[in-house]
N, C-alpha and C. Protein backbone atom coordinates (compact mmCIF):
# COMPACT_ATOMS: atom_id res chain seq x y z
N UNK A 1 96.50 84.96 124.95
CA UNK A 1 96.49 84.05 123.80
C UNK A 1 95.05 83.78 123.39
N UNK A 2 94.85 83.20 122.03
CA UNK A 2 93.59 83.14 121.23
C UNK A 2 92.86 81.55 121.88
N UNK A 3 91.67 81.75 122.44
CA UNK A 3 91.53 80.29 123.27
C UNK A 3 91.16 79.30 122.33
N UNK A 4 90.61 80.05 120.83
CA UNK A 4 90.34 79.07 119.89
C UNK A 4 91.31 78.13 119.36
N UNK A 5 92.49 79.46 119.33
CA UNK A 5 94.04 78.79 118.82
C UNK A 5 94.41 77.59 119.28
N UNK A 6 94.45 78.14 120.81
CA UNK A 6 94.81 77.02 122.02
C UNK A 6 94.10 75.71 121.48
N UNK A 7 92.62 75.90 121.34
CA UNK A 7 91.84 74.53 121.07
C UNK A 7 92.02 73.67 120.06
N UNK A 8 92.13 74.89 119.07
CA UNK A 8 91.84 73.87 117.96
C UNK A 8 93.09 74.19 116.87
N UNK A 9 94.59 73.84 117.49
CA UNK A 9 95.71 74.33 116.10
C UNK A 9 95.28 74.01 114.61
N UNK A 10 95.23 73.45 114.77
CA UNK A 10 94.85 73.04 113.35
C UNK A 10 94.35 73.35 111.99
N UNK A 11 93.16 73.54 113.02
CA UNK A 11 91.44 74.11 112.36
C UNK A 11 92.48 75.70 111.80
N UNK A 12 93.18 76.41 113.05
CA UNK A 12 93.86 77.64 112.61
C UNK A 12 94.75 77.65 111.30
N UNK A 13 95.31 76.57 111.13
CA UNK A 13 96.26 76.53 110.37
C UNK A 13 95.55 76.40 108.31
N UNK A 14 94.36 76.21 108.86
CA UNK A 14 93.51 75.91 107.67
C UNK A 14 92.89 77.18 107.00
N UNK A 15 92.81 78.65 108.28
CA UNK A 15 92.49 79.49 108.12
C UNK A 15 93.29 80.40 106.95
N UNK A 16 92.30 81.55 105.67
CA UNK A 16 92.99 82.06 105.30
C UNK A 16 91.78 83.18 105.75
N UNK A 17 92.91 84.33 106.69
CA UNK A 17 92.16 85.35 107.09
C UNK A 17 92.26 87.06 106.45
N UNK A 18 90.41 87.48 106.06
CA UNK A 18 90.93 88.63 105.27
C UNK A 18 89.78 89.76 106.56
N UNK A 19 90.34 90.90 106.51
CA UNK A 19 89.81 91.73 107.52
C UNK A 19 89.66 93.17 106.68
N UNK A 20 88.03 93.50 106.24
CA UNK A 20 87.56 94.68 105.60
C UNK A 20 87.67 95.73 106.87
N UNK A 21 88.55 96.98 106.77
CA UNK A 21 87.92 97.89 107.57
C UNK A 21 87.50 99.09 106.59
N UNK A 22 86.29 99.54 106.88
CA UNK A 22 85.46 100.47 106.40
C UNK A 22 86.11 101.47 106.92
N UNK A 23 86.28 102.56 106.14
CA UNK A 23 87.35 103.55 106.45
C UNK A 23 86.72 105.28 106.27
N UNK A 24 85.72 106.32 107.02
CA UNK A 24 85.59 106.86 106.19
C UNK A 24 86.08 108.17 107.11
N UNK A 25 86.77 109.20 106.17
CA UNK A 25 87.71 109.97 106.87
C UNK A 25 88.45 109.82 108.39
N UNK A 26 89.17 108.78 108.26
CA UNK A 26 90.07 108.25 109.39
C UNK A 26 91.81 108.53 109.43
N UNK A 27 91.82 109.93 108.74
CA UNK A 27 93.46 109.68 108.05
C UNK A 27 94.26 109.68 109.14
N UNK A 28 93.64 110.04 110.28
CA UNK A 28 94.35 110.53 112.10
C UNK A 28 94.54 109.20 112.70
N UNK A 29 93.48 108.45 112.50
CA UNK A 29 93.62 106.94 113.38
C UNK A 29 94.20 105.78 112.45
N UNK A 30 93.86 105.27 111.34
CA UNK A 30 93.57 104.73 110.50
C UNK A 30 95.49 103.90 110.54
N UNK A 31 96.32 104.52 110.54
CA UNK A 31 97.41 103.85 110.95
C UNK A 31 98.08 103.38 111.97
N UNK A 32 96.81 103.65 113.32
CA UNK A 32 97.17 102.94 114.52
C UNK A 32 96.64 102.19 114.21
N UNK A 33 95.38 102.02 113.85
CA UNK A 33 94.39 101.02 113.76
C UNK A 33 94.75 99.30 112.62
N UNK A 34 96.00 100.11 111.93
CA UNK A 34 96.56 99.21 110.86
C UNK A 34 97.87 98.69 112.09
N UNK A 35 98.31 99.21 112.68
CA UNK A 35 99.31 98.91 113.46
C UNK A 35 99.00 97.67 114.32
N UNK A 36 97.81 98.29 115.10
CA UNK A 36 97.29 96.58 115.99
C UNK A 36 96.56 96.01 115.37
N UNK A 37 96.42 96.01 114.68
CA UNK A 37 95.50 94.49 113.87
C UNK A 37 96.83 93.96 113.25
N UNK A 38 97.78 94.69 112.22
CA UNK A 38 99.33 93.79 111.98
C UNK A 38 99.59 92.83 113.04
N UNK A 39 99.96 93.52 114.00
CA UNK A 39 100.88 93.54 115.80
C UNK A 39 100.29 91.95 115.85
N UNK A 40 98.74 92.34 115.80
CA UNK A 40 97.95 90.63 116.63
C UNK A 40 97.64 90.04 115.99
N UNK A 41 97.54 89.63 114.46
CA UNK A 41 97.42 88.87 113.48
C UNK A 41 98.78 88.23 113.16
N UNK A 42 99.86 89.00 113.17
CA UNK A 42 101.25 88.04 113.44
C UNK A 42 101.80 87.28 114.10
N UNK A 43 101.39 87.34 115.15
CA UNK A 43 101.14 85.86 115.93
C UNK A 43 101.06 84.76 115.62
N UNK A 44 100.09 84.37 114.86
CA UNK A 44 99.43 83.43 114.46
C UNK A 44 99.98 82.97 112.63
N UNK A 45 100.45 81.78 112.90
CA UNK A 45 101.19 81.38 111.52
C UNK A 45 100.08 81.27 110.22
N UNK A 46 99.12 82.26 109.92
CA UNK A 46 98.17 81.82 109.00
C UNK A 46 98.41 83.20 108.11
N UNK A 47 98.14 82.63 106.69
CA UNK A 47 98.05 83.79 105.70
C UNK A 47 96.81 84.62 105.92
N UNK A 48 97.38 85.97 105.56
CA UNK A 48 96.05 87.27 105.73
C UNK A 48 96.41 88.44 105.20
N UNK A 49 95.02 89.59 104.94
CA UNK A 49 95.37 90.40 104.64
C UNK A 49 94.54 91.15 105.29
N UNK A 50 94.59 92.54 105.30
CA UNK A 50 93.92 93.56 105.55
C UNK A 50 92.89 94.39 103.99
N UNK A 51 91.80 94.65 103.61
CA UNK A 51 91.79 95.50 102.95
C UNK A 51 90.88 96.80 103.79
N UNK A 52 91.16 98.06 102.87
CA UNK A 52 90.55 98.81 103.36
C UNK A 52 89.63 99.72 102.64
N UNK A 53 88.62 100.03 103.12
CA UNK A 53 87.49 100.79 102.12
C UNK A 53 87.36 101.84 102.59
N UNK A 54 87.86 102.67 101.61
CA UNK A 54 88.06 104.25 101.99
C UNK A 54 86.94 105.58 101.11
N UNK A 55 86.02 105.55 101.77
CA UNK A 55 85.03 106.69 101.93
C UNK A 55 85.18 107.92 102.00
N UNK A 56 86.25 108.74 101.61
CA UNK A 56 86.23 110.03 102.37
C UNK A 56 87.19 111.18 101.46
N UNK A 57 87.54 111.78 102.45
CA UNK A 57 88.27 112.94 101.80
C UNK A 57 89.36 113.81 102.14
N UNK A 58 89.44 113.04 103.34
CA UNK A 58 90.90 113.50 104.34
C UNK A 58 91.84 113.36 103.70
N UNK A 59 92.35 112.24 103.03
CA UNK A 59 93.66 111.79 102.93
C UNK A 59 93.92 110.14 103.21
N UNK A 60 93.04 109.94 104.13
CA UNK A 60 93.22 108.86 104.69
C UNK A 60 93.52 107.17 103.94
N UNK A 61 93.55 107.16 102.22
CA UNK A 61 93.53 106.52 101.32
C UNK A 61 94.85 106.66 101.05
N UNK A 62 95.72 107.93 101.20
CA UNK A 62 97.31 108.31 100.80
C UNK A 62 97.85 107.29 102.11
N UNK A 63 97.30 107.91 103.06
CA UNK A 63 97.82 107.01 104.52
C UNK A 63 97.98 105.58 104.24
N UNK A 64 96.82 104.88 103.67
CA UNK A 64 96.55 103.45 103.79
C UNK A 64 97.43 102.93 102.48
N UNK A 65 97.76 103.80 101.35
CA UNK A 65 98.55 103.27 100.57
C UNK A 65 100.05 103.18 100.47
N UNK A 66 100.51 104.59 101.51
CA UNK A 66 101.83 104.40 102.52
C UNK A 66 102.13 103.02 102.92
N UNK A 67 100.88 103.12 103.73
CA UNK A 67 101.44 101.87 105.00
C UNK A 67 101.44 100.59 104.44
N UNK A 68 101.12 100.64 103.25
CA UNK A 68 101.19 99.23 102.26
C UNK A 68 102.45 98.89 102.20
């Protein structure tokens, strides 16, 4: 568990959390990597999003707009 959570509910509940991942040809990982950050951010009763900044040329932008 999050020890901040533990400390301070509250303060969490006030949180609106956004998480940039810089993305550049990741089309192989890039949906595990969306998988556990979902997984452990749901936990926690606070609004959030993920965005992602996609650099590249794999594909990895088709991937990230899938998993939307």
């Amino acid at each position: 568990m999050n020890h901040f959570a533990d400390a301070f509910p509250e303060k969490l509940r006030q949180v609106d959390l956004t998480i940039l991942i810089p993305a550049y040809n990741e089309k192989d990982a890039i949906r595990i990597i969306l998988d556990q950050y979902c997984a452990y951010i749901s936990e926690y009763s606070l609004p959030w999003k993920i965005m992602v900044s996609v650099d590249g040329v794999d594909g990895t932008a088709s991937v990230v707009e899938e998993y939307s």
